[in-house]
N, C-alpha and C. Protein backbone atom coordinates (compact mmCIF):
# COMPACT_ATOMS: atom_id res chain seq x y z
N UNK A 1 145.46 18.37 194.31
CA UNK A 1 145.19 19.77 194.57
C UNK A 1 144.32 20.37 193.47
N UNK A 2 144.17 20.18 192.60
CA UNK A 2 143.89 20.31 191.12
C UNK A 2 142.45 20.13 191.30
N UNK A 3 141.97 19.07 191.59
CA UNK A 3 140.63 18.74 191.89
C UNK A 3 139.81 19.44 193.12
N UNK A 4 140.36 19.58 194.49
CA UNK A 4 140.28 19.90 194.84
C UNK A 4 139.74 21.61 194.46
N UNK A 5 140.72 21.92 193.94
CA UNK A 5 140.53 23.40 193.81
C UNK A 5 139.46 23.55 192.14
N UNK A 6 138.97 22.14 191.40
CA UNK A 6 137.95 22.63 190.49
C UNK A 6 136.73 21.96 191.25
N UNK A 7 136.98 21.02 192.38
CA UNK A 7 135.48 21.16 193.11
C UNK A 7 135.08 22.42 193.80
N UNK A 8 135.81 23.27 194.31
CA UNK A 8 135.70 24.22 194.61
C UNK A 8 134.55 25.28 194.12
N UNK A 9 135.76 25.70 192.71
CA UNK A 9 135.36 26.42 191.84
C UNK A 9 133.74 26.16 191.48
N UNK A 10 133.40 24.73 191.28
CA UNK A 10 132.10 24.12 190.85
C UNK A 10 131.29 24.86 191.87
N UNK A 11 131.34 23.79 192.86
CA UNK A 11 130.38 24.71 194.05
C UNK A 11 129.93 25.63 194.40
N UNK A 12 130.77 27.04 193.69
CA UNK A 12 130.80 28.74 194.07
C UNK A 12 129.91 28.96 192.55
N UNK A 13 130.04 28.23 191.46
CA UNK A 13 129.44 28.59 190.20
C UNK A 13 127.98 27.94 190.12
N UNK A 14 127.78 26.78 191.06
CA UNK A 14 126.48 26.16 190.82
C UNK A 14 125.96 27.18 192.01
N UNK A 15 126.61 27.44 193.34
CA UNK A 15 125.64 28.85 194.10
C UNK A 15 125.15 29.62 193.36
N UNK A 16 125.99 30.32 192.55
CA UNK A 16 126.05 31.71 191.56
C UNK A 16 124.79 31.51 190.92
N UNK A 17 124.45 30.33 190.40
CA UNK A 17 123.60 30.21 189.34
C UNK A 17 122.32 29.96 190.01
N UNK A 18 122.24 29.77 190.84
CA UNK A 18 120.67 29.44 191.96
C UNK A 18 120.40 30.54 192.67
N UNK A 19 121.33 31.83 192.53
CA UNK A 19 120.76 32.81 193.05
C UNK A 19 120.34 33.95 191.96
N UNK A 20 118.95 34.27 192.30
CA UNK A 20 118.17 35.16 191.21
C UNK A 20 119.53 36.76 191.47
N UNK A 21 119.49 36.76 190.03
CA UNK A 21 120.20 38.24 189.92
C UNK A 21 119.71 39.56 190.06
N UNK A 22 118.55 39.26 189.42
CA UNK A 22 117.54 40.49 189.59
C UNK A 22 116.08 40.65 190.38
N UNK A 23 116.18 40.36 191.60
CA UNK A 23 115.96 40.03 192.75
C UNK A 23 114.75 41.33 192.54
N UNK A 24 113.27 41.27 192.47
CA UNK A 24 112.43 42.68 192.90
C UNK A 24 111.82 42.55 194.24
N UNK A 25 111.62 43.92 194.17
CA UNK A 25 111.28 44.55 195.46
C UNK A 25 109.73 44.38 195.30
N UNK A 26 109.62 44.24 196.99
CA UNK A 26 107.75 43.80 197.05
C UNK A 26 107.03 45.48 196.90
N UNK A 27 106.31 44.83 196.38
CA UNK A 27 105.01 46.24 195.57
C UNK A 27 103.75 45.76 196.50
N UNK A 28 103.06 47.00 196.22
CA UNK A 28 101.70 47.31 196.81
C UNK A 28 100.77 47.16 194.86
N UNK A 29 101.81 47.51 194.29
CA UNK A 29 101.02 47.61 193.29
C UNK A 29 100.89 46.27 192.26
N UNK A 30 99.56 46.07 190.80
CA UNK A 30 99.46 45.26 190.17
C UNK A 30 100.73 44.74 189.66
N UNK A 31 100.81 43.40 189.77
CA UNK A 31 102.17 42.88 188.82
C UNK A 31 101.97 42.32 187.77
N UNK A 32 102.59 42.86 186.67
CA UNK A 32 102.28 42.36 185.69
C UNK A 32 103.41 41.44 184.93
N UNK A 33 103.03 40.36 184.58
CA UNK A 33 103.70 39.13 183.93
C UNK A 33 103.29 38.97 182.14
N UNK A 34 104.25 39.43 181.67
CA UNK A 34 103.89 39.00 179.95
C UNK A 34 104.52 37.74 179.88
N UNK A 35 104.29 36.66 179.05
CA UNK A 35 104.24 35.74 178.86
C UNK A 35 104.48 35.24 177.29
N UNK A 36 105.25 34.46 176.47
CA UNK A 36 105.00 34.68 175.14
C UNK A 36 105.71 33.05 174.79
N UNK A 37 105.34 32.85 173.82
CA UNK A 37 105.81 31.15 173.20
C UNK A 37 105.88 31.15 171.49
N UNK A 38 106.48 30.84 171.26
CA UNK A 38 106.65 31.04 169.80
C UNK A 38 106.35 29.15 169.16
N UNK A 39 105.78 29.04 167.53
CA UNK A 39 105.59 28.19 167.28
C UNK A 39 106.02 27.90 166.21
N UNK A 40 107.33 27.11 165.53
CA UNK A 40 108.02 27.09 164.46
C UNK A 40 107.35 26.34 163.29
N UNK A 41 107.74 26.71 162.01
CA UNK A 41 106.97 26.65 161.11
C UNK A 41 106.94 25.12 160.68
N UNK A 42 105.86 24.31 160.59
CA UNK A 42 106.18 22.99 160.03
C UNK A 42 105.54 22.70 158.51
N UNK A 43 106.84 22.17 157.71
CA UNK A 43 105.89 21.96 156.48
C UNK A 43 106.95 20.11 155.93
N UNK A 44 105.66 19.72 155.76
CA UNK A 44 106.34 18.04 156.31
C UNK A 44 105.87 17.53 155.33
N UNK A 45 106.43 16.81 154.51
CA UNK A 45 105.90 15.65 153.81
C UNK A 45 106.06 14.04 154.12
N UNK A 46 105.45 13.33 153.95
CA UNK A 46 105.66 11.62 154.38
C UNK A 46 105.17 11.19 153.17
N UNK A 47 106.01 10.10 152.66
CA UNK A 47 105.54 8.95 151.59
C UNK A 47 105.06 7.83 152.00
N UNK A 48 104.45 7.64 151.74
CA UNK A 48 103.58 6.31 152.10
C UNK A 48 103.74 4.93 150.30
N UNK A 49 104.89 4.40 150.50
CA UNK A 49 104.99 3.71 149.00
C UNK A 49 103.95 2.58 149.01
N UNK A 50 103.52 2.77 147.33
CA UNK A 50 103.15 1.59 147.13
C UNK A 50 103.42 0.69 146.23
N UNK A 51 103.32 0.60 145.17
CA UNK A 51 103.92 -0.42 143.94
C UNK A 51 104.61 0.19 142.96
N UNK A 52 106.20 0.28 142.79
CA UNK A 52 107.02 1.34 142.39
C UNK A 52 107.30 0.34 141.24
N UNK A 53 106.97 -0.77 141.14
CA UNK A 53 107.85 -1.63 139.86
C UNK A 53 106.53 -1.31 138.80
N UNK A 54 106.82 -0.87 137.64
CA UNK A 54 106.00 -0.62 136.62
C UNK A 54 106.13 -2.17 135.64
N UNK A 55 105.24 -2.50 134.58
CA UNK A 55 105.22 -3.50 133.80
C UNK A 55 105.47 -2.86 132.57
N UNK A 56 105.97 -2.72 131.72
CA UNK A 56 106.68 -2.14 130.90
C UNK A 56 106.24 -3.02 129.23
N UNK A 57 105.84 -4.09 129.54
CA UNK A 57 105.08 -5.01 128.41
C UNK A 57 103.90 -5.34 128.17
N UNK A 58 103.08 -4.82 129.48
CA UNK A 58 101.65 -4.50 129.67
C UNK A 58 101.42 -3.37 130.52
N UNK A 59 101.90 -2.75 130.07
CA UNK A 59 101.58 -1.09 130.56
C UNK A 59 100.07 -0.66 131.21
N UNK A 60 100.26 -0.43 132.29
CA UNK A 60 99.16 -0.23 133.25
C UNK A 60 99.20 0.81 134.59
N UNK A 61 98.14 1.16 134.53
CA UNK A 61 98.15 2.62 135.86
C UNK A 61 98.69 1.69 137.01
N UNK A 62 99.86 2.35 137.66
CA UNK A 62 100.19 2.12 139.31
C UNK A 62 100.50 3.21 140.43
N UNK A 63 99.74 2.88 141.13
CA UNK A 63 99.92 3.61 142.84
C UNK A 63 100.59 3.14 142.84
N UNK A 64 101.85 4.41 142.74
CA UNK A 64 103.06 4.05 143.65
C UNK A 64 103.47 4.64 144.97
N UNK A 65 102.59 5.32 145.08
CA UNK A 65 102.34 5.82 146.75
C UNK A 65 101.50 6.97 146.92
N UNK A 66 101.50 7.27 148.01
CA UNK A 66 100.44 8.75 148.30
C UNK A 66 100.95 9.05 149.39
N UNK A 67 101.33 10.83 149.26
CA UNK A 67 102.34 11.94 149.21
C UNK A 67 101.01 12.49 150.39
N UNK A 68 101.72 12.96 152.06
CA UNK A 68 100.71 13.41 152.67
C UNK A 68 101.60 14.79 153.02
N UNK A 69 100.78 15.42 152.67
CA UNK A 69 101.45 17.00 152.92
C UNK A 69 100.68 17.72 153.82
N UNK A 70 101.78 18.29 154.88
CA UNK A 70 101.52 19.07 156.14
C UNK A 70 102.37 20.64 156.35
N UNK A 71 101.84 21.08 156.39
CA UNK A 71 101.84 22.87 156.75
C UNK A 71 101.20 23.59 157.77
N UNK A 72 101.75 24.45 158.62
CA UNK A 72 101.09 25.28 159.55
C UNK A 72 101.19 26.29 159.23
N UNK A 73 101.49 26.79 158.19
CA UNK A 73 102.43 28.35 158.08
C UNK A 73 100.97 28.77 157.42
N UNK A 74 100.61 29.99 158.14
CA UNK A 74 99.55 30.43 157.82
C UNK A 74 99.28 31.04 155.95
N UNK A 75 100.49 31.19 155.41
CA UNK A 75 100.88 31.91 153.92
C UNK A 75 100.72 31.05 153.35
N UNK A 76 100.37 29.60 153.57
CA UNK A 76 100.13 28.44 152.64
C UNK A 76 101.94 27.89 152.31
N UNK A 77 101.91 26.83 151.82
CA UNK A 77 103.00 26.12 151.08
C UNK A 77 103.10 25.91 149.41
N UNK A 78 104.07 25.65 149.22
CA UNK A 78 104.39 24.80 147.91
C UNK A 78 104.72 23.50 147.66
N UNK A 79 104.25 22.48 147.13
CA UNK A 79 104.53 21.38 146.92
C UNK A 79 105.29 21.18 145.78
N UNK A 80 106.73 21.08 145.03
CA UNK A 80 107.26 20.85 144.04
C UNK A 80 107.95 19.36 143.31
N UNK A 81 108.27 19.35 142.21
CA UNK A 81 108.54 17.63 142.14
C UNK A 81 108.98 18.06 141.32
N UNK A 82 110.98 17.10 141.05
CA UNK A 82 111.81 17.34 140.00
C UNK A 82 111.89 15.57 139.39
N UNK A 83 112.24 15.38 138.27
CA UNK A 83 112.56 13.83 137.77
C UNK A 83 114.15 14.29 137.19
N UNK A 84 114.68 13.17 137.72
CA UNK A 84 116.13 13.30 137.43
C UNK A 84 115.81 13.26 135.71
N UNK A 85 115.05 12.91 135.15
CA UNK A 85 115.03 12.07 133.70
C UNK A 85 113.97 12.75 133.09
N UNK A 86 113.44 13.89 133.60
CA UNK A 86 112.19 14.66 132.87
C UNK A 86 111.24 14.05 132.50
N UNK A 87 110.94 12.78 133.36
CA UNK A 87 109.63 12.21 132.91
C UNK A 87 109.61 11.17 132.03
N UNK A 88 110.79 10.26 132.18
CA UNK A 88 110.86 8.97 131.68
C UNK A 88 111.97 8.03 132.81
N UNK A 89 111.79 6.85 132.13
CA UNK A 89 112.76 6.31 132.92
C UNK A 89 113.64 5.49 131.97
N UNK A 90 114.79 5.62 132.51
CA UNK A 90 116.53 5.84 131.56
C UNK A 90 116.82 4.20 131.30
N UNK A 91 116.84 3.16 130.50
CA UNK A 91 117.09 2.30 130.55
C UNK A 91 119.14 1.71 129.96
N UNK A 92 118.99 0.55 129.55
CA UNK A 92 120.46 0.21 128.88
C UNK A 92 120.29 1.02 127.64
N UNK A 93 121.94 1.04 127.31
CA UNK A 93 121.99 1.71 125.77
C UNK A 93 121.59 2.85 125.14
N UNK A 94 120.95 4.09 126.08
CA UNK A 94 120.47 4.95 126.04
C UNK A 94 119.05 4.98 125.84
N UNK A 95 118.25 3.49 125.89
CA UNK A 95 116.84 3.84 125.78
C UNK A 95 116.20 4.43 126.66
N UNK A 96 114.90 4.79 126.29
CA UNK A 96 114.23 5.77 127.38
C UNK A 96 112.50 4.91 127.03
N UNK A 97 111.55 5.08 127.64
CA UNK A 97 110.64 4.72 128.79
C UNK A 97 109.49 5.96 128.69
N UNK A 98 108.48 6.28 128.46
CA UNK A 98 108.33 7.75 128.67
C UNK A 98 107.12 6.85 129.63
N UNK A 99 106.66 7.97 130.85
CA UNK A 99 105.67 7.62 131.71
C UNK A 99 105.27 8.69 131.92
N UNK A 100 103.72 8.50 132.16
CA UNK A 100 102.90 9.66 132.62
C UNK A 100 102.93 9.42 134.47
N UNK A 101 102.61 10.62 134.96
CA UNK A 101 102.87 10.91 136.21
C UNK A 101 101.36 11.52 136.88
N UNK A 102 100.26 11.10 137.39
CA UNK A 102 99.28 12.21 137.88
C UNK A 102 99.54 11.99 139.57
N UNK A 103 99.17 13.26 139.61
CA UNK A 103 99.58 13.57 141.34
C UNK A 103 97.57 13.83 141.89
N UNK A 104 97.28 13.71 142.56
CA UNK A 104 95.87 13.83 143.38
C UNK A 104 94.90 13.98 141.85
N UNK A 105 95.04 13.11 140.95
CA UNK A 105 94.37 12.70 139.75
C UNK A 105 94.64 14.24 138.74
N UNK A 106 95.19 15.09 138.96
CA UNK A 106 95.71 15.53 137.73
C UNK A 106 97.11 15.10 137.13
N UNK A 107 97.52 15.42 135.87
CA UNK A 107 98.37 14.81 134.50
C UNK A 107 99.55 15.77 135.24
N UNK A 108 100.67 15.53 135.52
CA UNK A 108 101.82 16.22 135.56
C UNK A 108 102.81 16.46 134.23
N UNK A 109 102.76 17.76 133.60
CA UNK A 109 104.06 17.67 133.08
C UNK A 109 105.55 17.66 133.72
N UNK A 110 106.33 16.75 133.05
CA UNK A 110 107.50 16.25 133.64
C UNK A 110 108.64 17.08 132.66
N UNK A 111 108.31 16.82 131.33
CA UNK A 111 109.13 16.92 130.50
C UNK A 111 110.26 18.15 130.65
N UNK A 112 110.32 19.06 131.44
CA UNK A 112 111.08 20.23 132.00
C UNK A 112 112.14 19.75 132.39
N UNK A 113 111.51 18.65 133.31
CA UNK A 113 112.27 18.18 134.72
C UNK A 113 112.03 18.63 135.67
N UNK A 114 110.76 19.43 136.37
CA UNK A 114 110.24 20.02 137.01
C UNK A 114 108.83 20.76 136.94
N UNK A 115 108.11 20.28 138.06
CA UNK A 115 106.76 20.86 138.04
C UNK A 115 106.18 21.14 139.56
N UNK A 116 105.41 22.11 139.43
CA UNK A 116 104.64 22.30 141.03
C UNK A 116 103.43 21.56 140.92
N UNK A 117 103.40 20.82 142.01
CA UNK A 117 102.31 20.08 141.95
C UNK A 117 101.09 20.83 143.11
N UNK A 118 101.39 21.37 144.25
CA UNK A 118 100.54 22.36 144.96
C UNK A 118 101.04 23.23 145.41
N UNK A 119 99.94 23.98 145.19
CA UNK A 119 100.21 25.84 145.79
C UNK A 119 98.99 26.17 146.44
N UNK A 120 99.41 26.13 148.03
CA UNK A 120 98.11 26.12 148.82
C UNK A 120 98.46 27.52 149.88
N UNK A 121 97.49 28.61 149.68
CA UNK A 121 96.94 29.54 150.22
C UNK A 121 96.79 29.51 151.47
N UNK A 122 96.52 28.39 152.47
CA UNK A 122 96.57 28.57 153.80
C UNK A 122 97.63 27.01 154.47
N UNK A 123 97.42 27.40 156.02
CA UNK A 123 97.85 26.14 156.21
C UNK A 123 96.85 24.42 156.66
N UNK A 124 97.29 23.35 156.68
CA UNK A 124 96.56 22.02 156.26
C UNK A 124 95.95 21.72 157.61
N UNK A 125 95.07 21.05 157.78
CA UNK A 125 94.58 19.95 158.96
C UNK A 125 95.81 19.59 159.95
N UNK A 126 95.65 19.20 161.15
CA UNK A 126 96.69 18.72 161.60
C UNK A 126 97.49 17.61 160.91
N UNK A 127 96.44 16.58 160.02
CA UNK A 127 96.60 15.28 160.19
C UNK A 127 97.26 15.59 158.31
N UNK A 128 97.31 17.09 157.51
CA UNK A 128 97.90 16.97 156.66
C UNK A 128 96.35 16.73 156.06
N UNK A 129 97.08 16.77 154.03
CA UNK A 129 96.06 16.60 153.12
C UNK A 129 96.99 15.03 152.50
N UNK A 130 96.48 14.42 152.29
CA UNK A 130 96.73 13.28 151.54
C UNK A 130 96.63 13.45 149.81
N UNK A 131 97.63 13.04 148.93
CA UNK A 131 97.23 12.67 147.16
C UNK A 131 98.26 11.69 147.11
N UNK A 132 97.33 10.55 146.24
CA UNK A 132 97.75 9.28 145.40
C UNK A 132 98.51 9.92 144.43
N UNK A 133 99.66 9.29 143.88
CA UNK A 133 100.36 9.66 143.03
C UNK A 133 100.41 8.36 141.93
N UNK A 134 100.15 8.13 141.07
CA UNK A 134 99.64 7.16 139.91
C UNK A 134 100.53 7.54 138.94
N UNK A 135 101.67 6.38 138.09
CA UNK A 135 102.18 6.40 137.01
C UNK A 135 101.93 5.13 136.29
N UNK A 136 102.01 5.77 134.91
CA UNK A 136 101.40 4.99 133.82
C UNK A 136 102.36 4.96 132.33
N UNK A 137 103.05 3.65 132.35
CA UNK A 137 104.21 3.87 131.43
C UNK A 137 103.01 4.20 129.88
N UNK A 138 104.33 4.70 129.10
CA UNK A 138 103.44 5.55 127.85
C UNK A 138 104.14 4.45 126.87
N UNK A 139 104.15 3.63 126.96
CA UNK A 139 105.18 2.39 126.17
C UNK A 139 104.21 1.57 125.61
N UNK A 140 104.19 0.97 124.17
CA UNK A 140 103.63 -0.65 123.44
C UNK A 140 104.31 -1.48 123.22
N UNK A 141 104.44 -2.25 124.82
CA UNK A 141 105.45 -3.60 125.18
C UNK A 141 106.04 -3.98 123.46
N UNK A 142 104.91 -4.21 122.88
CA UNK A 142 105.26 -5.00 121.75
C UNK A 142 105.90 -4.34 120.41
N UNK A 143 105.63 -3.10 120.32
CA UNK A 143 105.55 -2.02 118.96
C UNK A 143 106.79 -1.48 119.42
N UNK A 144 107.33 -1.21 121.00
CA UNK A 144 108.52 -0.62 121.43
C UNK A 144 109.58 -1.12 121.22
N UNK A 145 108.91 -2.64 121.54
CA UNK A 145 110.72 -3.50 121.45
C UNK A 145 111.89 -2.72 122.60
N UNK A 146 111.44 -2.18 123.66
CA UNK A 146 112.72 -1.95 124.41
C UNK A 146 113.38 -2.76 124.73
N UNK A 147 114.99 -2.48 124.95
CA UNK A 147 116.26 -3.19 124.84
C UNK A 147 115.74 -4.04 126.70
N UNK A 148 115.74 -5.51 126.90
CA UNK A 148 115.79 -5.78 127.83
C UNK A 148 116.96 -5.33 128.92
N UNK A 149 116.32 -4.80 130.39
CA UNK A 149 116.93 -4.35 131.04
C UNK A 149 116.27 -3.19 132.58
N UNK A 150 117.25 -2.89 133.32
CA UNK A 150 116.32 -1.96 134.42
C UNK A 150 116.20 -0.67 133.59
N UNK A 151 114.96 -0.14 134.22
CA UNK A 151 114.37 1.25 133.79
C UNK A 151 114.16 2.01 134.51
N UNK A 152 115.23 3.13 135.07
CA UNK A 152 114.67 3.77 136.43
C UNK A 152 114.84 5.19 135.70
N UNK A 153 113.75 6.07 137.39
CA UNK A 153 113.94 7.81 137.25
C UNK A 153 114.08 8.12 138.52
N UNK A 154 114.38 8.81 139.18
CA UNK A 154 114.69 9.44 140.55
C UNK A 154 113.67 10.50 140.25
N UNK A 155 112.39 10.92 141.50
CA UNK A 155 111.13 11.74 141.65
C UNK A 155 112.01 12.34 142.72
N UNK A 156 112.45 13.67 143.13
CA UNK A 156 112.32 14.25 144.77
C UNK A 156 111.32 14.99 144.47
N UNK A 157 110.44 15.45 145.84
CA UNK A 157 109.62 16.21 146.08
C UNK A 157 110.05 16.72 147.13
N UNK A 158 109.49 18.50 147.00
CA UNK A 158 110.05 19.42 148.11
C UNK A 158 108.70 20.26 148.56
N UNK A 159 108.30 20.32 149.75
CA UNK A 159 107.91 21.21 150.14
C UNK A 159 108.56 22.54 150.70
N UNK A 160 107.66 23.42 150.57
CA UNK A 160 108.44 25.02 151.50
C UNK A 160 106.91 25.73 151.58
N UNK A 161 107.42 26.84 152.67
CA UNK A 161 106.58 27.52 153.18
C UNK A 161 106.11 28.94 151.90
N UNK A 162 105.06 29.72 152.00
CA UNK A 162 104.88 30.68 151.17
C UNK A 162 104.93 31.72 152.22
């Protein structure tokens, strides 16, 4: 009975809903239809990695990826970047690593633990703006003597709208 009486119910609610509520009356006169679509704001970043292991005993520039940043928001965006480690990377025993960081070939300061890397005035191409991001340990393999061991930093990068 139960079923019965919620097929019921179904049937009278799927009518209900197929019949227009506000039903108009035929005119002689122009009809006018506004129309409107809204377009939500996108501000996107994608990493594209490339060689994240640094040499630390022959210290040398590496692409470690390139950062493609996308925005529609007509006020432009912000591109920001924090290092868990302010711009080194944390090894055993408390040693530290110092590395330089350039984002679309300028020098980032890190040492804060935070820096803006773009502040863009309008919004990007569909396809986004592309920058190589290049680090370069600041270390003399030999004069350093760092304690053998891993050497890491955690980079996030954030975009937002302006």
């Amino acid at each position: 009975m139960k079923v019965t009486r919620f097929l019921v119910v179904s049937a009278v609610l799927v009518a209900l809903a197929a019949t227009p509520v506000f039903a108009q009356a035929w005119t002689d006169q122009d009809v006018i239809v506004n129309i409107s679509a809204n377009m939500p704001e996108l501000t996107q970043l994608r990493f594209v990695q490339g060689n994240t292991e640094l040499d630390l005993v022959e210290p040398q520039a590496v692409l470690i990826g390139t950062m493609h940043e996308r925005s529609n928001n007509p006020g432009g965006y912000i591109v920001s970047l924090t290092s868990l480690r302010s711009g080194a990377l944390a090894g055993p025993d408390g040693e530290t690593a110092a590395y330089e960081l350039s984002y679309d070939g300028s020098v980032i300061d890190l040492s804060s633990g935070s820096a803006t890397l773009t502040t863009a005035g309008g919004r990007t191409p569909a396809a986004g703006v592309s920058r190589e991001i290049v680090v370069t340990p600041q270390v003399d393999g030999e004069a350093d003597f760092l304690a053998a061991g891993a050497y890491t930093d955690t980079l996030t990068f954030t975009i937002s709208g302006q």
